[in-house]
PDB file of N, CA and C in Angstrom:
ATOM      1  N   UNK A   1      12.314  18.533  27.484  1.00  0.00           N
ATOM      2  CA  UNK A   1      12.456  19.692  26.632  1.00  0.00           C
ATOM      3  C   UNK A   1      11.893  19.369  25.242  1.00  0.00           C
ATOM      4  N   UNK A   2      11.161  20.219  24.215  1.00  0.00           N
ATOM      5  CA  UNK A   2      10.871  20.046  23.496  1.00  0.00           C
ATOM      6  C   UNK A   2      11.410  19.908  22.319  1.00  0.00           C
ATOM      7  N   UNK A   3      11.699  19.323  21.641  1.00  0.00           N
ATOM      8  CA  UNK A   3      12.849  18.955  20.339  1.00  0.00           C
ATOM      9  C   UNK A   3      12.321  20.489  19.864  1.00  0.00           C
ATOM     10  N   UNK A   4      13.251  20.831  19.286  1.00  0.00           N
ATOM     11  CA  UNK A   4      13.633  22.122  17.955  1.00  0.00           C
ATOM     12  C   UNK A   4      13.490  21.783  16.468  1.00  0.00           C
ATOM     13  N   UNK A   5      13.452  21.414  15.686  1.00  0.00           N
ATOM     14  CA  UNK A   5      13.851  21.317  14.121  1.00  0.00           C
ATOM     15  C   UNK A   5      13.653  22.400  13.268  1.00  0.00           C
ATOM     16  N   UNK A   6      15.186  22.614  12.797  1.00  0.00           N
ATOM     17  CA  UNK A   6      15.442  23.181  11.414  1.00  0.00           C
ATOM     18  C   UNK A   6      15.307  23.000  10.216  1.00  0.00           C
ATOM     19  N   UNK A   7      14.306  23.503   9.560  1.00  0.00           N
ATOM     20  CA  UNK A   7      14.166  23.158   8.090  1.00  0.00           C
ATOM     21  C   UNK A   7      15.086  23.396   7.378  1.00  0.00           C
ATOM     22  N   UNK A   8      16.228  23.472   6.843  1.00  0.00           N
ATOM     23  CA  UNK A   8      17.725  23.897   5.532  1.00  0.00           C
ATOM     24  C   UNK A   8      17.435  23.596   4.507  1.00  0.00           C
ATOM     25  N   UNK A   9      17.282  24.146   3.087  1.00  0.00           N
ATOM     26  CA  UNK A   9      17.686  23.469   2.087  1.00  0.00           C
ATOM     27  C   UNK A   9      19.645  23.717   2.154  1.00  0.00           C
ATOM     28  N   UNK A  10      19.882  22.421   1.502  1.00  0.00           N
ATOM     29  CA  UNK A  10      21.368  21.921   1.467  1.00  0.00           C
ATOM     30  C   UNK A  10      21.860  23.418   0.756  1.00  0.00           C
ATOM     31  N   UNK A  11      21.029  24.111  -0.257  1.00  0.00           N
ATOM     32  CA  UNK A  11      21.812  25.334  -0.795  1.00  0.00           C
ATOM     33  C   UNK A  11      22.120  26.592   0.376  1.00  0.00           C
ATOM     34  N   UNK A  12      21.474  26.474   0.838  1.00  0.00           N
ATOM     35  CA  UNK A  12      21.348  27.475   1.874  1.00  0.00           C
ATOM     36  C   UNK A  12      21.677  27.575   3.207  1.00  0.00           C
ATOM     37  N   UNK A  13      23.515  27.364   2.900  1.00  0.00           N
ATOM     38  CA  UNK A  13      24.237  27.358   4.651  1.00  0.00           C
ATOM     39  C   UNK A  13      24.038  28.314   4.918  1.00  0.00           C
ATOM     40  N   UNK A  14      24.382  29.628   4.613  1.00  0.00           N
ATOM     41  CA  UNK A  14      24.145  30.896   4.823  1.00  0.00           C
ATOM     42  C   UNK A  14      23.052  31.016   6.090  1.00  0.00           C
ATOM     43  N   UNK A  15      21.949  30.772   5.703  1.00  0.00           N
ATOM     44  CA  UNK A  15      20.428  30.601   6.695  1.00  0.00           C
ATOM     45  C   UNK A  15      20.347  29.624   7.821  1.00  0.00           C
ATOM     46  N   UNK A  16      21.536  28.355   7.958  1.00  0.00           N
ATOM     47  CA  UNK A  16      21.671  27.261   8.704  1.00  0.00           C
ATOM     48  C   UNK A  16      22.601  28.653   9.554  1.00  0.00           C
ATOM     49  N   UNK A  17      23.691  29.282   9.149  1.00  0.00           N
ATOM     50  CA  UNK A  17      24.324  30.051  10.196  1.00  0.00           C
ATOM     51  C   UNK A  17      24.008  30.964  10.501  1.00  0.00           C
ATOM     52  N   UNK A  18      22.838  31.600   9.998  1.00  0.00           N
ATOM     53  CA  UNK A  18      22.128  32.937  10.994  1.00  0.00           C
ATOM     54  C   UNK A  18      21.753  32.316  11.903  1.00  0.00           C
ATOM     55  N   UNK A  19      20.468  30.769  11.417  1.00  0.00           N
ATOM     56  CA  UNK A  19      19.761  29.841  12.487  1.00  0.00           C
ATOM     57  C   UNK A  19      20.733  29.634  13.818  1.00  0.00           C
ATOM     58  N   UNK A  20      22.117  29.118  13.333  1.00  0.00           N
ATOM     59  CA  UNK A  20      22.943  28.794  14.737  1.00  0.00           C
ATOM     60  C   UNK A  20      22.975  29.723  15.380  1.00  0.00           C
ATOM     61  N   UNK A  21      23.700  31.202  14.847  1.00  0.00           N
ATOM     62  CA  UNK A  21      23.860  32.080  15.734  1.00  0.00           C
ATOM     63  C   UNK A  21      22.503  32.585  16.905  1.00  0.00           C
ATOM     64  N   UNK A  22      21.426  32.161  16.097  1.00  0.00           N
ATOM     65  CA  UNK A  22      20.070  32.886  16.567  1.00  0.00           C
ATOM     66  C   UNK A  22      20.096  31.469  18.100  1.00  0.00           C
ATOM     67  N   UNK A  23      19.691  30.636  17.807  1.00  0.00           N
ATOM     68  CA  UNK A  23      19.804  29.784  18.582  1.00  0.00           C
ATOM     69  C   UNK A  23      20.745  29.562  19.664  1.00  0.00           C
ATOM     70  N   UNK A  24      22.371  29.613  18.997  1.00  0.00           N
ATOM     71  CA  UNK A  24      23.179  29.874  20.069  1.00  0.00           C
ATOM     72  C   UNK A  24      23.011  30.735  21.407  1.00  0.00           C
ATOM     73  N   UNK A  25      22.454  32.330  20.588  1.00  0.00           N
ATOM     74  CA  UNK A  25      22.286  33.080  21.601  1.00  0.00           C
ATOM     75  C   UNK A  25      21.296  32.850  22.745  1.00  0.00           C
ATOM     76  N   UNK A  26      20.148  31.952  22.100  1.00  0.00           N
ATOM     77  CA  UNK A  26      19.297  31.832  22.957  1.00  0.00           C
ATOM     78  C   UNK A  26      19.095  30.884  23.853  1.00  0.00           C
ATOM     79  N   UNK A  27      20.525  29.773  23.712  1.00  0.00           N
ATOM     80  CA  UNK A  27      20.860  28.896  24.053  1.00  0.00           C
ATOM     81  C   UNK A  27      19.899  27.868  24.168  1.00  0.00           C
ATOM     82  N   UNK A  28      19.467  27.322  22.432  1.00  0.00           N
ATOM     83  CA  UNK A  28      18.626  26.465  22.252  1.00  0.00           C
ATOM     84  C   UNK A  28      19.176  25.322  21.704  1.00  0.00           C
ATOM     85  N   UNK A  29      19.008  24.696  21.448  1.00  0.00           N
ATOM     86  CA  UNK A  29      19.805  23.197  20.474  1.00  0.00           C
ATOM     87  C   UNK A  29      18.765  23.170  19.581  1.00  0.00           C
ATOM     88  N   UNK A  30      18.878  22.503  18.517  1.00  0.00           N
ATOM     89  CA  UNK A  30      18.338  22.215  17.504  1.00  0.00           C
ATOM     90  C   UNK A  30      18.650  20.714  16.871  1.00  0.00           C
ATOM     91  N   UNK A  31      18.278  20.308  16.047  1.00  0.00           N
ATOM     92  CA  UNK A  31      18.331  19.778  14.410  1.00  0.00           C
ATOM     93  C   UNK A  31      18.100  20.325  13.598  1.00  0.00           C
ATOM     94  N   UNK A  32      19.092  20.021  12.445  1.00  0.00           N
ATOM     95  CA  UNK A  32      19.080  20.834  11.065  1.00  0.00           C
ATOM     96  C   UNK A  32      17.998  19.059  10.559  1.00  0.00           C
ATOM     97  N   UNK A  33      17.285  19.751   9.760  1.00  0.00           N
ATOM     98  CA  UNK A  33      16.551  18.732   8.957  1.00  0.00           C
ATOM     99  C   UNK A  33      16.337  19.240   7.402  1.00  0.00           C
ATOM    100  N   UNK A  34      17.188  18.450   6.512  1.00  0.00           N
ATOM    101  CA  UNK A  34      17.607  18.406   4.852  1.00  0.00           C
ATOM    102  C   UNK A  34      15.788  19.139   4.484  1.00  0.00           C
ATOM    103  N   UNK A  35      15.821  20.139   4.000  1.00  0.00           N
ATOM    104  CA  UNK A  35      14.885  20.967   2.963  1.00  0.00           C
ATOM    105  C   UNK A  35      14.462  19.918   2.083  1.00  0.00           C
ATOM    106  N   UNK A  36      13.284  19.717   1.509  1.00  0.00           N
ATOM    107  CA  UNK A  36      13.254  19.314   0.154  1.00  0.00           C
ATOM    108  C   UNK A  36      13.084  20.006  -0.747  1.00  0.00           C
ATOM    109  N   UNK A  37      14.253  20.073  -1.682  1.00  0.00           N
ATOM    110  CA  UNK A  37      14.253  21.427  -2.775  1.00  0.00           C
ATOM    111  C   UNK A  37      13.195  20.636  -3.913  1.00  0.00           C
ATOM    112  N   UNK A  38      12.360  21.728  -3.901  1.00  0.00           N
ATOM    113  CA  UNK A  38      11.564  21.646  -4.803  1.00  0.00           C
ATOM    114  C   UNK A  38      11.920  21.546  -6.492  1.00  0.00           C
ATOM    115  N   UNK A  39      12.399  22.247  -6.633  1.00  0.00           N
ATOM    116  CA  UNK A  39      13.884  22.457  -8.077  1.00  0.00           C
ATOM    117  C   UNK A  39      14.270  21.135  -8.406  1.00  0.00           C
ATOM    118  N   UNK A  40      14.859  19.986  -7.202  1.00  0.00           N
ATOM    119  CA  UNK A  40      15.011  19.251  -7.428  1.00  0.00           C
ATOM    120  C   UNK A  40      14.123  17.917  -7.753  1.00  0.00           C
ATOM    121  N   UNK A  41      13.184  18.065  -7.870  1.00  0.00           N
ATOM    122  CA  UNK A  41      12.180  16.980  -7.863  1.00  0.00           C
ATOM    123  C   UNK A  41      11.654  16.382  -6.312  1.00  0.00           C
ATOM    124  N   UNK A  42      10.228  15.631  -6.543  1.00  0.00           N
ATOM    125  CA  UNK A  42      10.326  15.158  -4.703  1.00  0.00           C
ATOM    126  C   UNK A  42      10.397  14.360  -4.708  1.00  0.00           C
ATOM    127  N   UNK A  43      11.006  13.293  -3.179  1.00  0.00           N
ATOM    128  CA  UNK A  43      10.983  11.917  -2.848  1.00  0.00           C
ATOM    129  C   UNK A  43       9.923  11.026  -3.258  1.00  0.00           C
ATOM    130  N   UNK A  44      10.122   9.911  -3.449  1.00  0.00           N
ATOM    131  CA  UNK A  44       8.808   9.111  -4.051  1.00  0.00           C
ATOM    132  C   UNK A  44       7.530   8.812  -3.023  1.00  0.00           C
ATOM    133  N   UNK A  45       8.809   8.945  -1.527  1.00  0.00           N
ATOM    134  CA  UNK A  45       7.361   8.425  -0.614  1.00  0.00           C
ATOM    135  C   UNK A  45       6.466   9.852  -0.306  1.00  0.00           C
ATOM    136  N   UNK A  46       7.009  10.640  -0.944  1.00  0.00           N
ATOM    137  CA  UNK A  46       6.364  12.476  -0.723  1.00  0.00           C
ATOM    138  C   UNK A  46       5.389  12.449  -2.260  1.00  0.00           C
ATOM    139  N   UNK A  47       5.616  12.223  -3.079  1.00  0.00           N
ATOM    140  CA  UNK A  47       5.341  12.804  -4.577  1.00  0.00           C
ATOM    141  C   UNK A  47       3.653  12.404  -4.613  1.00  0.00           C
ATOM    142  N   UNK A  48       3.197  10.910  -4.121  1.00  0.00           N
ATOM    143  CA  UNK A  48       2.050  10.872  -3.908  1.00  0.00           C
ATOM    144  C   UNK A  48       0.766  11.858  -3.398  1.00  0.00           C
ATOM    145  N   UNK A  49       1.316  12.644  -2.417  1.00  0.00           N
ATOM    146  CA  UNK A  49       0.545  13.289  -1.890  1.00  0.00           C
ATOM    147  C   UNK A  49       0.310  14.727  -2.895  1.00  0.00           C
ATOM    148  N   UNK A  50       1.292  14.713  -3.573  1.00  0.00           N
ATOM    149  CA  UNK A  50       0.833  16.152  -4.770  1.00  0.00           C
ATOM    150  C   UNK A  50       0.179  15.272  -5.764  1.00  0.00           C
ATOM    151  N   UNK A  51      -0.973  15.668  -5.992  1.00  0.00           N
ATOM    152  CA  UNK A  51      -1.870  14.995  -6.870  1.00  0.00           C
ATOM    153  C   UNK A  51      -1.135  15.787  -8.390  1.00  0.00           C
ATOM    154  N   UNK A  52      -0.900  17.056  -8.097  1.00  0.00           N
ATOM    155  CA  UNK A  52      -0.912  17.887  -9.199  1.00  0.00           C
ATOM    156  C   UNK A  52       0.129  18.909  -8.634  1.00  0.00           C
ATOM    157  N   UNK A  53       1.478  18.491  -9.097  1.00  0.00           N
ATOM    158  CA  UNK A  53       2.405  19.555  -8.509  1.00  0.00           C
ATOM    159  C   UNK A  53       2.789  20.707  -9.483  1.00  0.00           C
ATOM    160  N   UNK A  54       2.531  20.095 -10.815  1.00  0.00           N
ATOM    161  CA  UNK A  54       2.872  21.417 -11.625  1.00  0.00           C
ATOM    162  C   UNK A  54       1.949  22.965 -11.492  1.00  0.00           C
ATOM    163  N   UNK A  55       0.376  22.616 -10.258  1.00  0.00           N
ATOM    164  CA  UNK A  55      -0.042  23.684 -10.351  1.00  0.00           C
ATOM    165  C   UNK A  55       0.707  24.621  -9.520  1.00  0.00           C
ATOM    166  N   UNK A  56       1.667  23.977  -8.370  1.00  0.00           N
ATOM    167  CA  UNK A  56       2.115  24.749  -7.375  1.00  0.00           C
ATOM    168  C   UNK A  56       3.680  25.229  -8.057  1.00  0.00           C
ATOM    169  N   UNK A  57       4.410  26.642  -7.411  1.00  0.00           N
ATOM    170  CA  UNK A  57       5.609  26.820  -7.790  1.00  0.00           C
ATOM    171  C   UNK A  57       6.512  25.719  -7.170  1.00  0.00           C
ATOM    172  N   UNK A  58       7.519  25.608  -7.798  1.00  0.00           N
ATOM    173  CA  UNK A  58       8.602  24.324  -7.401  1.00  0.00           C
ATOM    174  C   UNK A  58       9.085  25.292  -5.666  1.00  0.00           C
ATOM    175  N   UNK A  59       8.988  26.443  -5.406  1.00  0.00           N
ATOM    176  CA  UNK A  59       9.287  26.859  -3.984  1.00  0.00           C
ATOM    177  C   UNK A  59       7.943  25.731  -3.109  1.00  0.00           C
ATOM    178  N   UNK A  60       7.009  26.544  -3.624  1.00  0.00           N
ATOM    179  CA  UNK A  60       5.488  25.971  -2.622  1.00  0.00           C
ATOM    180  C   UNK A  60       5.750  24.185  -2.543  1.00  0.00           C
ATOM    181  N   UNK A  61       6.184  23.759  -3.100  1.00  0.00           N
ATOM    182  CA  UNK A  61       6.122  22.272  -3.334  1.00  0.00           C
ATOM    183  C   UNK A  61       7.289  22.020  -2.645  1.00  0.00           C
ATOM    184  N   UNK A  62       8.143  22.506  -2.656  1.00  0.00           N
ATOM    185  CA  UNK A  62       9.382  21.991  -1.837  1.00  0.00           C
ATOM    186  C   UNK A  62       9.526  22.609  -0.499  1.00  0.00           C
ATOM    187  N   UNK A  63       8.370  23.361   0.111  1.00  0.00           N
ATOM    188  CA  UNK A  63       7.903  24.409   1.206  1.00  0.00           C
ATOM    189  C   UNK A  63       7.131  23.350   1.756  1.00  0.00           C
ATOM    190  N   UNK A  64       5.985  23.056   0.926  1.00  0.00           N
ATOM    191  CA  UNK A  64       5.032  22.060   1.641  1.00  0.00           C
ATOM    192  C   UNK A  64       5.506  20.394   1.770  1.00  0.00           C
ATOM    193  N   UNK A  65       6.269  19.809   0.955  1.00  0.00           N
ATOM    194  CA  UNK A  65       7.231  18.644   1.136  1.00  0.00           C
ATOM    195  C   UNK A  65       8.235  19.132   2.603  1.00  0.00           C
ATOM    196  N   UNK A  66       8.702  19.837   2.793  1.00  0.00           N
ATOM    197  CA  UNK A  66       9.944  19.633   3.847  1.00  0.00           C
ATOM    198  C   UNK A  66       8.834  19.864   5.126  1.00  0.00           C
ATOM    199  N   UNK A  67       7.726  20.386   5.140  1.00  0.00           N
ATOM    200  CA  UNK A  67       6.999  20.306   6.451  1.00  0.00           C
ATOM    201  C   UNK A  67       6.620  18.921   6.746  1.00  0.00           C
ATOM    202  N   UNK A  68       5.734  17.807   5.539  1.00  0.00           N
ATOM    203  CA  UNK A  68       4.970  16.720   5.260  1.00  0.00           C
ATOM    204  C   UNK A  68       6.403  16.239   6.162  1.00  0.00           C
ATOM    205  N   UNK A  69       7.559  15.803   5.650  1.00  0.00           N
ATOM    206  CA  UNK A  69       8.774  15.718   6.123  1.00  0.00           C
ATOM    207  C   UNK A  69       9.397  15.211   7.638  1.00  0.00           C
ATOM    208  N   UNK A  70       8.798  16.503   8.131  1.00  0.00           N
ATOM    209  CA  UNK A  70       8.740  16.957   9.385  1.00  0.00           C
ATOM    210  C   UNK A  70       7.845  16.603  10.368  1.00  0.00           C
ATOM    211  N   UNK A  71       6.729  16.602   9.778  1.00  0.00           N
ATOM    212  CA  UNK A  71       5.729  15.743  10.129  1.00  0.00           C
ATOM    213  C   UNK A  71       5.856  14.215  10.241  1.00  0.00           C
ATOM    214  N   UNK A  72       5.915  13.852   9.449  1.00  0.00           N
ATOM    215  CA  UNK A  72       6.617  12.276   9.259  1.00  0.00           C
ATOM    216  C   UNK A  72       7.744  11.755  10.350  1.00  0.00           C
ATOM    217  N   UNK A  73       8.569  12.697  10.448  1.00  0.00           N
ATOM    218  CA  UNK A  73       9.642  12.463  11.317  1.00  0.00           C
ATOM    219  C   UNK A  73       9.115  12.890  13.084  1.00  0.00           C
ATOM    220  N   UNK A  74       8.316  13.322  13.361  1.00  0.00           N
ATOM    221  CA  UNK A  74       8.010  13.747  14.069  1.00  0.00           C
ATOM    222  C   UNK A  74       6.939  12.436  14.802  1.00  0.00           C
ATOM    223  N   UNK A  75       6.347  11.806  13.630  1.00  0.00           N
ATOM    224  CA  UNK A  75       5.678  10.520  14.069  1.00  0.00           C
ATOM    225  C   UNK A  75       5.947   9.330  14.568  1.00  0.00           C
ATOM    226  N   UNK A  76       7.079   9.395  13.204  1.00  0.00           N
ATOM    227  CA  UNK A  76       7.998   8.349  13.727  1.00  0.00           C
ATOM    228  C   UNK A  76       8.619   8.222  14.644  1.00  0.00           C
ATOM    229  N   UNK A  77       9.160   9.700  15.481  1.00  0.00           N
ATOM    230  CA  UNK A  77      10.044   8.851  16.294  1.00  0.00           C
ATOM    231  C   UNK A  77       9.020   9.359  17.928  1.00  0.00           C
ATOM    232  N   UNK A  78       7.450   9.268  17.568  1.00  0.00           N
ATOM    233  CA  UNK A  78       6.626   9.632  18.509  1.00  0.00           C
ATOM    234  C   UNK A  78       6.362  10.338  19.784  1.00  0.00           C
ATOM    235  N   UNK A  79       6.865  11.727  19.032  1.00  0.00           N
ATOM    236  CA  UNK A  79       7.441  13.188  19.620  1.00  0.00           C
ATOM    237  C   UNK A  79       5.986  13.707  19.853  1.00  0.00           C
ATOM    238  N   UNK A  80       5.666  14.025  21.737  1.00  0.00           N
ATOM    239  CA  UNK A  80       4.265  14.476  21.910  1.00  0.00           C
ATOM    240  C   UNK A  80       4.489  16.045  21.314  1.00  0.00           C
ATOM    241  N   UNK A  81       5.449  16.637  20.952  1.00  0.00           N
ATOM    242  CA  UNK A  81       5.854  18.301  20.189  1.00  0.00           C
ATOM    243  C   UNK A  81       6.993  18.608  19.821  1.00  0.00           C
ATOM    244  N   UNK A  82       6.556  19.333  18.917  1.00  0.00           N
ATOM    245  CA  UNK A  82       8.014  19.697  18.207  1.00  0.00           C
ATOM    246  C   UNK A  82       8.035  21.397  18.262  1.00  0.00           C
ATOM    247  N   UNK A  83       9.136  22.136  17.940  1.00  0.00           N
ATOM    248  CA  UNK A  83       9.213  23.418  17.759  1.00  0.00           C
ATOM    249  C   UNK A  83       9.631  23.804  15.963  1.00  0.00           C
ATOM    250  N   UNK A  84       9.070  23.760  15.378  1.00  0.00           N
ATOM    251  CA  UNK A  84       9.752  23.578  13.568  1.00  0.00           C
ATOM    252  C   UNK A  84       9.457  24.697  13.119  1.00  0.00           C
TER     253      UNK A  84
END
């Protein structure tokens, strides 16, 4: 079966429990996988890859960090697909 992953930012249970219910119904499983809030600054092993983050909004940057993320995690644990 193909792994699932949930993107969440930590602010936003609200959207983690529509996600369950949506999923529940469809009787899918998932992982929740931590958002990187942009607001908050990014990880150091992420920050490299924005050459220039102040051109992007702190959403777009913490949009395109939690995919990079995902990606990463997806390598690592050498997943031929993911559903994200």
């Amino acid at each position: 079966m193909v792994p699932v992953l949930i993107i969440n930012l930590d602010r936003s249970p609200d959207r983690l429990v529509r996600m369950q219910t949506e999923t529940e119904q469809a009787g899918i499983a998932f992982e929740r996988v931590a958002a990187v809030d942009g607001l908050a600054g990014l990880p150091r092993e992420i920050a490299a890859y924005f050459a220039s983050p102040h051109t992007l909004t702190p959403s777009q940057v913490g949009c395109s960090a939690s995919h990079m993320k995902v990606m990463r995690l997806i390598v690592e644990r050498n997943l031929p697909a993911a559903l994200v």
